[in-house]
N, C-alpha and C. Protein backbone atom coordinates (compact mmCIF):
# COMPACT_ATOMS: atom_id res chain seq x y z
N UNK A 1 0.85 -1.17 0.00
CA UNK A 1 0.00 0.00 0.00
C UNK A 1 0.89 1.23 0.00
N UNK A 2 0.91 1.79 -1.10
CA UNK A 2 1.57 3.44 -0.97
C UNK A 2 1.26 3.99 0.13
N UNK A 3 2.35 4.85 0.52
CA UNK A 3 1.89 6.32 1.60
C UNK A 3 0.76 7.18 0.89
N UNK A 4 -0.24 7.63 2.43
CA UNK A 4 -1.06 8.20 1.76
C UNK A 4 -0.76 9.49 2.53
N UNK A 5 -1.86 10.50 2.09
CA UNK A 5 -1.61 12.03 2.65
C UNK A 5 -1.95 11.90 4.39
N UNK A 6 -2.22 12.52 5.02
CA UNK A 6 -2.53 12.41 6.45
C UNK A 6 -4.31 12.58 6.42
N UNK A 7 -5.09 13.61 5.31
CA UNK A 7 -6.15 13.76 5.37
C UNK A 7 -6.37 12.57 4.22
N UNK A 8 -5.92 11.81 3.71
CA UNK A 8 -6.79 10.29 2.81
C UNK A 8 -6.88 9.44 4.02
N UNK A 9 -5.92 9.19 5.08
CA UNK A 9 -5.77 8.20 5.73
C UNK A 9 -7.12 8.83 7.08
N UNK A 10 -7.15 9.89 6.91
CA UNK A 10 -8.23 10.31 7.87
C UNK A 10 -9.54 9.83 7.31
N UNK A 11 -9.88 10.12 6.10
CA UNK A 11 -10.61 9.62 5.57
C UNK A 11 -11.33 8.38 4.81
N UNK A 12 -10.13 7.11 5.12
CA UNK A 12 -10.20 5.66 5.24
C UNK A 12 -10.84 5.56 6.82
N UNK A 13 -10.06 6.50 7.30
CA UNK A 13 -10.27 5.68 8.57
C UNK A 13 -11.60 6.02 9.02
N UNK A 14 -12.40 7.37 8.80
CA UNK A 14 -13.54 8.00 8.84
C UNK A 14 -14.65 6.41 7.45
N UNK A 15 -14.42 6.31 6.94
CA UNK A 15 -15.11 5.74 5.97
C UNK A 15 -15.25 4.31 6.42
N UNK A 16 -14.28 3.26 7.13
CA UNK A 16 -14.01 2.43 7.71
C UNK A 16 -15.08 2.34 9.09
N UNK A 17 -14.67 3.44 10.05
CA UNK A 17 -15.89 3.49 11.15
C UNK A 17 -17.34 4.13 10.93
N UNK A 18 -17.63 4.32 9.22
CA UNK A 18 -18.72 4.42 9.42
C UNK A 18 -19.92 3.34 8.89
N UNK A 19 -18.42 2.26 7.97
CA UNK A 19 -19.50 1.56 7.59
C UNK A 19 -19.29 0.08 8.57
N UNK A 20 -18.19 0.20 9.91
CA UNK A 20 -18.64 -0.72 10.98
C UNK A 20 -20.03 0.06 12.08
N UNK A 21 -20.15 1.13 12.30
CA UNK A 21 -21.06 1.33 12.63
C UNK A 21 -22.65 1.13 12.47
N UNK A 22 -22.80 1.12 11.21
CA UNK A 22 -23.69 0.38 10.06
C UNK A 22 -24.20 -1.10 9.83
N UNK A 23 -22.76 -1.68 9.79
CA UNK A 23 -22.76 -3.14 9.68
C UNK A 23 -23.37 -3.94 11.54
N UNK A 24 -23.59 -2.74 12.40
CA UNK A 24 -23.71 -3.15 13.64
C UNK A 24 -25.13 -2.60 14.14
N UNK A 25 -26.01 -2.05 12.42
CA UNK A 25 -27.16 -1.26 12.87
C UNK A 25 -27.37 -0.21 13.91
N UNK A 26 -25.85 0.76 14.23
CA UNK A 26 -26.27 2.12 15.00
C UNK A 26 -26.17 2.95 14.79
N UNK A 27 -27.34 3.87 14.80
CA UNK A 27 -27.35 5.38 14.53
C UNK A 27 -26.33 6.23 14.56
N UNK A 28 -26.24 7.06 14.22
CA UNK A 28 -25.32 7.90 14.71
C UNK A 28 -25.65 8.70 16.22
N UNK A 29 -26.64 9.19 16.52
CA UNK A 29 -27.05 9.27 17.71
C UNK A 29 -26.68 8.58 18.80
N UNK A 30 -27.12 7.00 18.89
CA UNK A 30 -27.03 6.13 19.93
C UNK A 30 -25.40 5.96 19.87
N UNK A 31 -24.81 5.68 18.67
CA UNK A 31 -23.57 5.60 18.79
C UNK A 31 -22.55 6.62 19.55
N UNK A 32 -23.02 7.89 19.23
CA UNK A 32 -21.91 9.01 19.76
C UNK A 32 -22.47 9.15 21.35
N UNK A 33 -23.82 8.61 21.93
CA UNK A 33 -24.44 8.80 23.17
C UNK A 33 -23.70 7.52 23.76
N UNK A 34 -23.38 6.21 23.16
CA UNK A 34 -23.10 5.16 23.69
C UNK A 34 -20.93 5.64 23.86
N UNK A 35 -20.75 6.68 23.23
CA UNK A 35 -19.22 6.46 23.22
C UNK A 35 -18.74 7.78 24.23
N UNK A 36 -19.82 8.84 24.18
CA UNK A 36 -20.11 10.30 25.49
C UNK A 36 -18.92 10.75 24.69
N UNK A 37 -19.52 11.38 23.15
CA UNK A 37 -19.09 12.26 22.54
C UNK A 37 -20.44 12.78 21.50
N UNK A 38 -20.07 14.11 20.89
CA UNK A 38 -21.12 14.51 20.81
C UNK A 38 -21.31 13.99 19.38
N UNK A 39 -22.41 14.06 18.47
CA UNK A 39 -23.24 13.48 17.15
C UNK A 39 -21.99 14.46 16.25
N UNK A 40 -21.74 15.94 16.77
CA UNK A 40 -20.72 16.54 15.38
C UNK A 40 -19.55 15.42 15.36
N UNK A 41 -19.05 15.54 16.64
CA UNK A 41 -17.74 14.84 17.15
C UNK A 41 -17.59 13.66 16.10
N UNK A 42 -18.78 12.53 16.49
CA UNK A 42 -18.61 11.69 15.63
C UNK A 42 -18.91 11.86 13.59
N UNK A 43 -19.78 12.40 13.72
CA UNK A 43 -19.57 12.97 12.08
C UNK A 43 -18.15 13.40 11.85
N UNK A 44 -17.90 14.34 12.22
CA UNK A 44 -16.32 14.49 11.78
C UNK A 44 -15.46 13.45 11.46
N UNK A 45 -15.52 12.46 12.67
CA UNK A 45 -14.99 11.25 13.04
C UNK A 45 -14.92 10.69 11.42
N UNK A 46 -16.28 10.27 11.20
CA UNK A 46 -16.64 9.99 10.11
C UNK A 46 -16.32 10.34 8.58
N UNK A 47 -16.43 11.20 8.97
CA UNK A 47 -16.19 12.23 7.32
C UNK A 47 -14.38 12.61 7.66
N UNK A 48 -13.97 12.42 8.34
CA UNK A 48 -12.36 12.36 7.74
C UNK A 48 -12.16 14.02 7.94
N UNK A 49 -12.37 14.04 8.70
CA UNK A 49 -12.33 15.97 9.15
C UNK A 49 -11.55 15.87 10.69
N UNK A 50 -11.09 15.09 10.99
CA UNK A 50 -10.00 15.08 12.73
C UNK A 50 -10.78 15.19 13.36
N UNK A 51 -10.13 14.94 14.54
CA UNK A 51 -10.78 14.42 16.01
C UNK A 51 -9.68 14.23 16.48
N UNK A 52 -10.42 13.51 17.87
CA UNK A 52 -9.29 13.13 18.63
C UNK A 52 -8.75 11.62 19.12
N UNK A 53 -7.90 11.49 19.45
CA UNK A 53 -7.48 9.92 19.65
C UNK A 53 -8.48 9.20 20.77
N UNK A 54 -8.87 10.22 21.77
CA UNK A 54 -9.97 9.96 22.63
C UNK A 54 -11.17 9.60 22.37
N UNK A 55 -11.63 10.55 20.98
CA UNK A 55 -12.54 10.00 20.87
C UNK A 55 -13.02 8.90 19.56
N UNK A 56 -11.93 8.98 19.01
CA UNK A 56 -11.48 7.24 18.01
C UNK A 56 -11.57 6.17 18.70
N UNK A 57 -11.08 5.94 20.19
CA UNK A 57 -10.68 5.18 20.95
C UNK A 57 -12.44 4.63 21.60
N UNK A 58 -12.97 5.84 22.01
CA UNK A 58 -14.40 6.17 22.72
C UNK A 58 -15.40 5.38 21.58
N UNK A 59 -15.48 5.59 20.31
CA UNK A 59 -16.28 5.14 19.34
C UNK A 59 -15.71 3.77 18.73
N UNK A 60 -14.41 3.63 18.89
CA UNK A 60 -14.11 1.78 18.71
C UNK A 60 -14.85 0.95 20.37
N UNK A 61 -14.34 1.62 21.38
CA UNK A 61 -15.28 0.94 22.15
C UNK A 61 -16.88 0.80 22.20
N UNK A 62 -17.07 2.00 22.06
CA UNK A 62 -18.51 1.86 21.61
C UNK A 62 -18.90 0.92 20.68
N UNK A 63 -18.51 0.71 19.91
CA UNK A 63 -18.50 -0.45 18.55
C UNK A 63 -17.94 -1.65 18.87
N UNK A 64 -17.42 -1.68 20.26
CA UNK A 64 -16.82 -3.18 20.33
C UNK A 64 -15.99 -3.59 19.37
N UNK A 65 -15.27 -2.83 19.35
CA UNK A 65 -14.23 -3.33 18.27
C UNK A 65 -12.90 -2.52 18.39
N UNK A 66 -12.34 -3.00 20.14
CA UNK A 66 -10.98 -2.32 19.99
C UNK A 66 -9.79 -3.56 19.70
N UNK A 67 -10.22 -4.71 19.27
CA UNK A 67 -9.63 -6.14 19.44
C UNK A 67 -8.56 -5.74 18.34
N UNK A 68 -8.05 -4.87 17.44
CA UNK A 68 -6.90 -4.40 16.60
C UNK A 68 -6.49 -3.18 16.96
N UNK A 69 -6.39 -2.50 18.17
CA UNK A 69 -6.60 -1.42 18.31
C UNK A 69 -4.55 -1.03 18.71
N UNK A 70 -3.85 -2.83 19.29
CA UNK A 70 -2.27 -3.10 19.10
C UNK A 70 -1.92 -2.80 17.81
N UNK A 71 -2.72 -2.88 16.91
CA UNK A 71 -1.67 -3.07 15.71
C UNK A 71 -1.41 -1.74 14.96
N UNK A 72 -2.05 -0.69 15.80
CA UNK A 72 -1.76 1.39 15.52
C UNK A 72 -0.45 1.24 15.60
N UNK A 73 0.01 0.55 16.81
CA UNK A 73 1.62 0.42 17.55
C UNK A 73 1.81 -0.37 18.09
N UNK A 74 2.08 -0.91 17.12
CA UNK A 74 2.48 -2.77 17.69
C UNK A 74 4.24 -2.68 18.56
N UNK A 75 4.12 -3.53 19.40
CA UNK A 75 5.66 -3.54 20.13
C UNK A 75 6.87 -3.98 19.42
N UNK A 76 7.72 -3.36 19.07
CA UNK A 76 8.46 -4.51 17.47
C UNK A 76 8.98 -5.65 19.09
N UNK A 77 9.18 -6.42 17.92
CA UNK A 77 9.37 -7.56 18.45
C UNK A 77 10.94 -8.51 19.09
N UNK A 78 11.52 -7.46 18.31
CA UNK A 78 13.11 -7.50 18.21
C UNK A 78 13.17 -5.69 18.57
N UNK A 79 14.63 -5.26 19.59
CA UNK A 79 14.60 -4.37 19.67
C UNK A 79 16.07 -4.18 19.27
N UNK A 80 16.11 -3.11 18.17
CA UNK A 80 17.10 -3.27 17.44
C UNK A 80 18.32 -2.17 18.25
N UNK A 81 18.06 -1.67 19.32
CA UNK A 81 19.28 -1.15 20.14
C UNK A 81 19.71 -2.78 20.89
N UNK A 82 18.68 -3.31 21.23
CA UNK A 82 19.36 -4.29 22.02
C UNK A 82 20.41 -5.26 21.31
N UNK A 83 20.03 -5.27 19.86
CA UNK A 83 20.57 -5.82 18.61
C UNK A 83 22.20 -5.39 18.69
N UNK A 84 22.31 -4.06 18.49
CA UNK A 84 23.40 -3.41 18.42
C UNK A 84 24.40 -3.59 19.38
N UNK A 85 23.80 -3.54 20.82
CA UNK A 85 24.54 -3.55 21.76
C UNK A 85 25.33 -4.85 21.83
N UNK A 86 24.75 -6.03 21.94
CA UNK A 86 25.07 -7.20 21.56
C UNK A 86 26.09 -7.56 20.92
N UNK A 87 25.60 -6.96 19.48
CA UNK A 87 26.96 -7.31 18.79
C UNK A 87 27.87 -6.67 19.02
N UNK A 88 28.02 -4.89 19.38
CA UNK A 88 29.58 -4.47 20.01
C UNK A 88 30.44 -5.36 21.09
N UNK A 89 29.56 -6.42 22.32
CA UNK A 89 30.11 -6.87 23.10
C UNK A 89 30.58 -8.53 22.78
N UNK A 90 29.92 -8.64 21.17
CA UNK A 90 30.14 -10.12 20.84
C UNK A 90 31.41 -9.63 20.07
N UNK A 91 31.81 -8.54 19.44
CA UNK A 91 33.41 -8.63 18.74
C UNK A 91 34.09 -8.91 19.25
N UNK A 92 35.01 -9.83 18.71
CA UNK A 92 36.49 -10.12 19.31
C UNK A 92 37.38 -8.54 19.73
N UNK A 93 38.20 -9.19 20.48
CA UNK A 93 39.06 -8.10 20.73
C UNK A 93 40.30 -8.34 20.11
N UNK A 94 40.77 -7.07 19.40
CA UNK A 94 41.83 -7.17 18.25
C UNK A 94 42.59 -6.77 18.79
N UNK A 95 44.01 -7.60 18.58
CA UNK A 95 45.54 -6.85 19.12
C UNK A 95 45.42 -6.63 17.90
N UNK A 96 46.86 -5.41 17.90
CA UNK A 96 47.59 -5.09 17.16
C UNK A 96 48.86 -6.15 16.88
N UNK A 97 48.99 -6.42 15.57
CA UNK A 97 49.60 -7.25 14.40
C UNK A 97 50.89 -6.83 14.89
N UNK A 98 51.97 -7.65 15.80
CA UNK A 98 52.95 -7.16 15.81
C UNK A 98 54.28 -7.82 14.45
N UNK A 99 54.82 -6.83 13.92
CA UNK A 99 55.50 -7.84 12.60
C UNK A 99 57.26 -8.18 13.00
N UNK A 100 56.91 -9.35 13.20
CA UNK A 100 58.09 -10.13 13.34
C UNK A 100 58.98 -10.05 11.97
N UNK A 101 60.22 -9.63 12.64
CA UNK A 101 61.62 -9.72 11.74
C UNK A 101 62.70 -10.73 12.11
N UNK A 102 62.70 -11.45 10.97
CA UNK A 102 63.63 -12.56 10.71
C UNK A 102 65.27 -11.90 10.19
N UNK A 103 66.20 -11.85 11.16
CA UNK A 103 67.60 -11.53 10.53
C UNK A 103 68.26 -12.35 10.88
């Protein structure tokens, strides 16, 4: 998936919660009353016009559906300082090449 602008991805994501809202038969009313944000709040939500993480968060619960809500910011799994560190303390330790002369 290409990068998208910040307002397309607002607007997936607005387009996304409105047709799980739908697929779950709730108003927009009961929905923004069931999440204690207001009916604009969630239109916005909807229509890809910002909001807030509070109340993204407020209307996935409301919707029962925060069960992907890890994968915004998933924990990596490997932590690549710990990576690094590792290997500085796994190098050998190098003398210096002393050059032997044969006379």
């Amino acid at each position: 998936m290409p990068f998208k602008s910040i307002d397309e991805l607002q607007r997936s994501l607005g387009e996304q919660l409105h047709s799980l809202r739908l697929a779950k038969n709730l108003d927009q009313h009961t929905t923004a009353e069931k999440a204690g944000i207001s009916e604009k709040a969630l239109r916005n939500l909807e229509a890809g016009r910002g909001s807030t993480v509070e109340s993204l968060l407020r209307v996935l619960k409301a919707l029962d559906s925060l069960e992907g809500i890890e994968m915004l910011a998933p924990k990596p799994s490997v932590n690549p300082l710990a990576l690094l560190r590792n290997a500085k303390m796994r190098q050998r330790v190098r003398h210096p090449r002393t050059v032997q002369r044969h006379d």
